[in-house]
Protein backbone atom coordinates (compact mmCIF):
# COMPACT_ATOMS: atom_id res chain seq x y z
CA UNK A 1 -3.33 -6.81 73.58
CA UNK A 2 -4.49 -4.75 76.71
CA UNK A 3 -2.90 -1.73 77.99
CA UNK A 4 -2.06 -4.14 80.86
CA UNK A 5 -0.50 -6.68 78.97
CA UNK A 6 1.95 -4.20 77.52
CA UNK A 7 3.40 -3.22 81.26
CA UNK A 8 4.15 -6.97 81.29
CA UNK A 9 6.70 -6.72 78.48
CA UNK A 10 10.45 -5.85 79.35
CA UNK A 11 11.43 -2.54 78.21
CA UNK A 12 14.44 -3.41 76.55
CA UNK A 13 12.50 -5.76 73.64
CA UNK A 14 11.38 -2.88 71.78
CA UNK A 15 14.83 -0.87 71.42
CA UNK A 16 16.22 -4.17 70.39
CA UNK A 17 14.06 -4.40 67.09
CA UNK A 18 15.48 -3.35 63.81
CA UNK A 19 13.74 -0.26 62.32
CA UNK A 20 10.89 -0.97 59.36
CA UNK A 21 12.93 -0.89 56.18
CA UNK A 22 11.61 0.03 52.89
CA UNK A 23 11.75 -2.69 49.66
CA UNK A 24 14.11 -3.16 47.21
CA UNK A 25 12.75 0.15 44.46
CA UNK A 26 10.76 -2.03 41.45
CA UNK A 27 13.32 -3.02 38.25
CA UNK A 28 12.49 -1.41 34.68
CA UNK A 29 13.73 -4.80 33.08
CA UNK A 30 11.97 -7.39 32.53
CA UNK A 31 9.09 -5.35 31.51
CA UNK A 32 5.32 -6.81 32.29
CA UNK A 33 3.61 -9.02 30.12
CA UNK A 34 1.42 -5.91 29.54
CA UNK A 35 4.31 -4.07 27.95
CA UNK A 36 5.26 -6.79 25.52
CA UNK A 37 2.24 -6.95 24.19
CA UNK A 38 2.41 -3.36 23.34
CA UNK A 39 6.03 -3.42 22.27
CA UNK A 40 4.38 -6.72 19.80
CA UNK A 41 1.66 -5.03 18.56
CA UNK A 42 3.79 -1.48 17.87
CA UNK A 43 6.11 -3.90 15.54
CA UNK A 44 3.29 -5.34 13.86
CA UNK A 45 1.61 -1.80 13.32
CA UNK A 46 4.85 -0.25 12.05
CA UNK A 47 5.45 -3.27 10.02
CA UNK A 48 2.05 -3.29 8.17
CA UNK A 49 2.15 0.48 7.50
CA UNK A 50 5.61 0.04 5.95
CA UNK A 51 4.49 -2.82 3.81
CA UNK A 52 1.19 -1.03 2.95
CA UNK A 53 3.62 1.79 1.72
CA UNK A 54 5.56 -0.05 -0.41
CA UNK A 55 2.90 -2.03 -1.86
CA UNK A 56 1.33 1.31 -3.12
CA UNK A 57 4.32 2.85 -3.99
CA UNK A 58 3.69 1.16 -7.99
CA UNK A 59 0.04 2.55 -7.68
CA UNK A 60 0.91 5.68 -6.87
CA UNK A 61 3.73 6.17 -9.50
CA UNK A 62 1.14 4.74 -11.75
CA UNK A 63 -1.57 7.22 -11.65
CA UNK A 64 1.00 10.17 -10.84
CA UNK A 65 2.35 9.61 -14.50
CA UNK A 66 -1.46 9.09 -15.34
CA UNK A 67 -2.26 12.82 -13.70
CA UNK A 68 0.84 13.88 -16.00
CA UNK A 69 -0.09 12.71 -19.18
CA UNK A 70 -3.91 14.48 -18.47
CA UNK A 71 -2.54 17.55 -17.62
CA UNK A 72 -0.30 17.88 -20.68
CA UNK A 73 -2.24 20.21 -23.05
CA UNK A 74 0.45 19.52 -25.81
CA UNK A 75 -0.61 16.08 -26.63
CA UNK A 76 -2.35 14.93 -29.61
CA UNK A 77 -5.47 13.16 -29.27
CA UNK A 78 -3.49 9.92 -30.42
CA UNK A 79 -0.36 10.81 -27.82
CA UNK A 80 -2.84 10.97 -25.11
CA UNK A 81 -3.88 7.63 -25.83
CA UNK A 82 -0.87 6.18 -26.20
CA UNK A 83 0.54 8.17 -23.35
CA UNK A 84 -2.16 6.44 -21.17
CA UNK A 85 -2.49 2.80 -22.88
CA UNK A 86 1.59 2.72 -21.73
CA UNK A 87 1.18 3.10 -18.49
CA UNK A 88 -1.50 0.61 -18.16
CA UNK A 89 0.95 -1.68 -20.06
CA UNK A 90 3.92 -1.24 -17.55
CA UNK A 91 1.39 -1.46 -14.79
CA UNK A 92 -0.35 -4.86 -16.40
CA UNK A 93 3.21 -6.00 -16.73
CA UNK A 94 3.59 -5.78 -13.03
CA UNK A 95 0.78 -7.23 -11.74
CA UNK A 96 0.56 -9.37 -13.73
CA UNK A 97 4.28 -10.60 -15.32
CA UNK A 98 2.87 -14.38 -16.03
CA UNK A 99 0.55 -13.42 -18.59
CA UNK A 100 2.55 -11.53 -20.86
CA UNK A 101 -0.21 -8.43 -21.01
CA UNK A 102 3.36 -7.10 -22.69
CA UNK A 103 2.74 -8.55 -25.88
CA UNK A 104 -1.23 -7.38 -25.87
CA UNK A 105 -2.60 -5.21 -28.38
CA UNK A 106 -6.10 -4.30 -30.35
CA UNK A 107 -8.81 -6.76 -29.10
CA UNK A 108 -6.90 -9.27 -27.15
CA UNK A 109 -5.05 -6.22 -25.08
CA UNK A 110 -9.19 -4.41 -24.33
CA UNK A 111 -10.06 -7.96 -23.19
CA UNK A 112 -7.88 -7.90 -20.63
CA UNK A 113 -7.93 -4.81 -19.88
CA UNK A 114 -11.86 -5.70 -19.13
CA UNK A 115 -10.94 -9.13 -17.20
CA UNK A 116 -9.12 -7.75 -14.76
CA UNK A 117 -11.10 -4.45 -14.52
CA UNK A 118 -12.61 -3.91 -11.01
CA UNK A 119 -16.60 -4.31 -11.52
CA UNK A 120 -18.08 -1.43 -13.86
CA UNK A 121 -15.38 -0.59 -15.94
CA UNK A 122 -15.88 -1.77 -19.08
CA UNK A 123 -12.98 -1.25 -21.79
CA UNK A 124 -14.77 -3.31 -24.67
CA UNK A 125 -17.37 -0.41 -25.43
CA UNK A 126 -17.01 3.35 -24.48
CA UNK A 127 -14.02 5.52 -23.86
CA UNK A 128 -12.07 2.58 -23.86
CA UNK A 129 -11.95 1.22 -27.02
CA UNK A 130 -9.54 3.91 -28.24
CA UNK A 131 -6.55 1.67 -26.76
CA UNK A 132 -7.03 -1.00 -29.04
CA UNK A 133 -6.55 -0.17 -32.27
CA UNK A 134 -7.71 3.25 -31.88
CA UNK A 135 -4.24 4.41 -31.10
CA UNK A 136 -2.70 3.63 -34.36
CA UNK A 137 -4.99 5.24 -36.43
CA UNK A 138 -4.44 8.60 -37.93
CA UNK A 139 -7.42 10.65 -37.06
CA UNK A 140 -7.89 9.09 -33.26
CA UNK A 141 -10.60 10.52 -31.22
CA UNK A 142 -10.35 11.03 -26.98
CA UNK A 143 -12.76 11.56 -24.56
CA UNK A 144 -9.45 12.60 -22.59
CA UNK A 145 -11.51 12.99 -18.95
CA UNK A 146 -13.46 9.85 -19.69
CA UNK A 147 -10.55 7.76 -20.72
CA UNK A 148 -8.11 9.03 -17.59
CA UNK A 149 -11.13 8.41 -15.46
CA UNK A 150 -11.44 4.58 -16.97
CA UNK A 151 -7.82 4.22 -16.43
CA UNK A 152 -7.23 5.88 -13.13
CA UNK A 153 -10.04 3.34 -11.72
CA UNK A 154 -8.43 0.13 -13.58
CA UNK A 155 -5.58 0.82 -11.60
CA UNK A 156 -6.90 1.75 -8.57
CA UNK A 157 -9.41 -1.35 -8.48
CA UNK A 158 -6.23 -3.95 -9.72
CA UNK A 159 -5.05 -5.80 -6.77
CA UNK A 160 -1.31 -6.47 -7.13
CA UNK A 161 0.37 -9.76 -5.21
CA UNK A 162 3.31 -8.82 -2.76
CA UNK A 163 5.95 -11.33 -4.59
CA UNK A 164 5.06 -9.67 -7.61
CA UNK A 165 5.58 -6.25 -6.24
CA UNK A 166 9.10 -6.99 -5.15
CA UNK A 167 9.94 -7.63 -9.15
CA UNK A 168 8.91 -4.02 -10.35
CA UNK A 169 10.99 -1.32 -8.67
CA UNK A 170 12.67 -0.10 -11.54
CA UNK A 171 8.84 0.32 -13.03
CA UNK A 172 7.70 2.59 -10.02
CA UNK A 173 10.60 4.51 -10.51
CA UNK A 174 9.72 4.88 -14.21
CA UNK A 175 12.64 2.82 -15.33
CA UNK A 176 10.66 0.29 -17.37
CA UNK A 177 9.97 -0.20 -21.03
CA UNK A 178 6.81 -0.14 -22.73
């Protein structure tokens, strides 16, 4: 429009519009897409770390009565062993509950100690023969650092299921029998 072409209007048009108003102010709810997807992902996060927790929670009890037994100069040489052949029973027991690792002992309980030992442990020759029959005889000999160090990685490199996890609460809480 030209200056000219705004005489032309009448003067009373413009007074009779309605002043600019502003719109509504934006709603917090619904949130964006973009926000559910983080509100998604923060449950999933939360909910993995949680799980991750728990499912250590037996390790962790594990090798905490492992770092007792080591650091308890009053053991014997065949308490020691013991000490640390029970706690990789009750840990066997919970990882695995179908093969009865329970009933185990000399030979057969070292062979499966070694079958389910991560990669370079090797319970059949070295520090770890001691936990076969070893234990029950009278004049036992320990390589204590060697044999926590053998047992600490067994249990650190055994992968335990979830379902199977769910079954041994009492033995993270040091509740179960040898």
């Amino acid at each position: 429009m030209t200056p000219s072409s705004l005489s032309s209007i009448p003067s009373g048009t413009l007074d009779a519009l309605r002043p600019i108003h502003a719109p509504p102010p934006v709603s917090w709810w619904p949130p964006a897409p973009g926000w559910w997807v983080l509100f998604f992902l923060l449950i999933g996060l939360i909910g993995a770390l949680v799980w991750l927790y728990v499912a250590g929670r037996l390790r962790r009890s594990a090798l905490k009565e492992l770092s007792a037994i080591g650091e308890d100069s009053t053991l014997s040489q065949r308490e020691f062993a013991l000490g640390v052949s029970h706690v990789l029973k009750r840990y066997a027991i919970c990882c695995f509950p179908d093969e009865n690792a329970g009933m185990l002992s000399g030979r057969k309980w070292l062979e499966f100690l070694h079958a389910h030992a991560p990669s370079g442990s090797d319970f059949l020759s070295g520090p770890g023969t001691v936990l076969g029959d070893g234990i029950y005889a009278p004049d036992c000999k320990v390589d204590r650092r060697e044999l926590l160090r053998l047992a600490r990685r067994w249990i650190k490199g055994v992968k335990c299921s979830r379902s199977v996890l769910s079954g041994c609460k009492r033995a993270a809480n040091g509740e179960a029998g040898t």
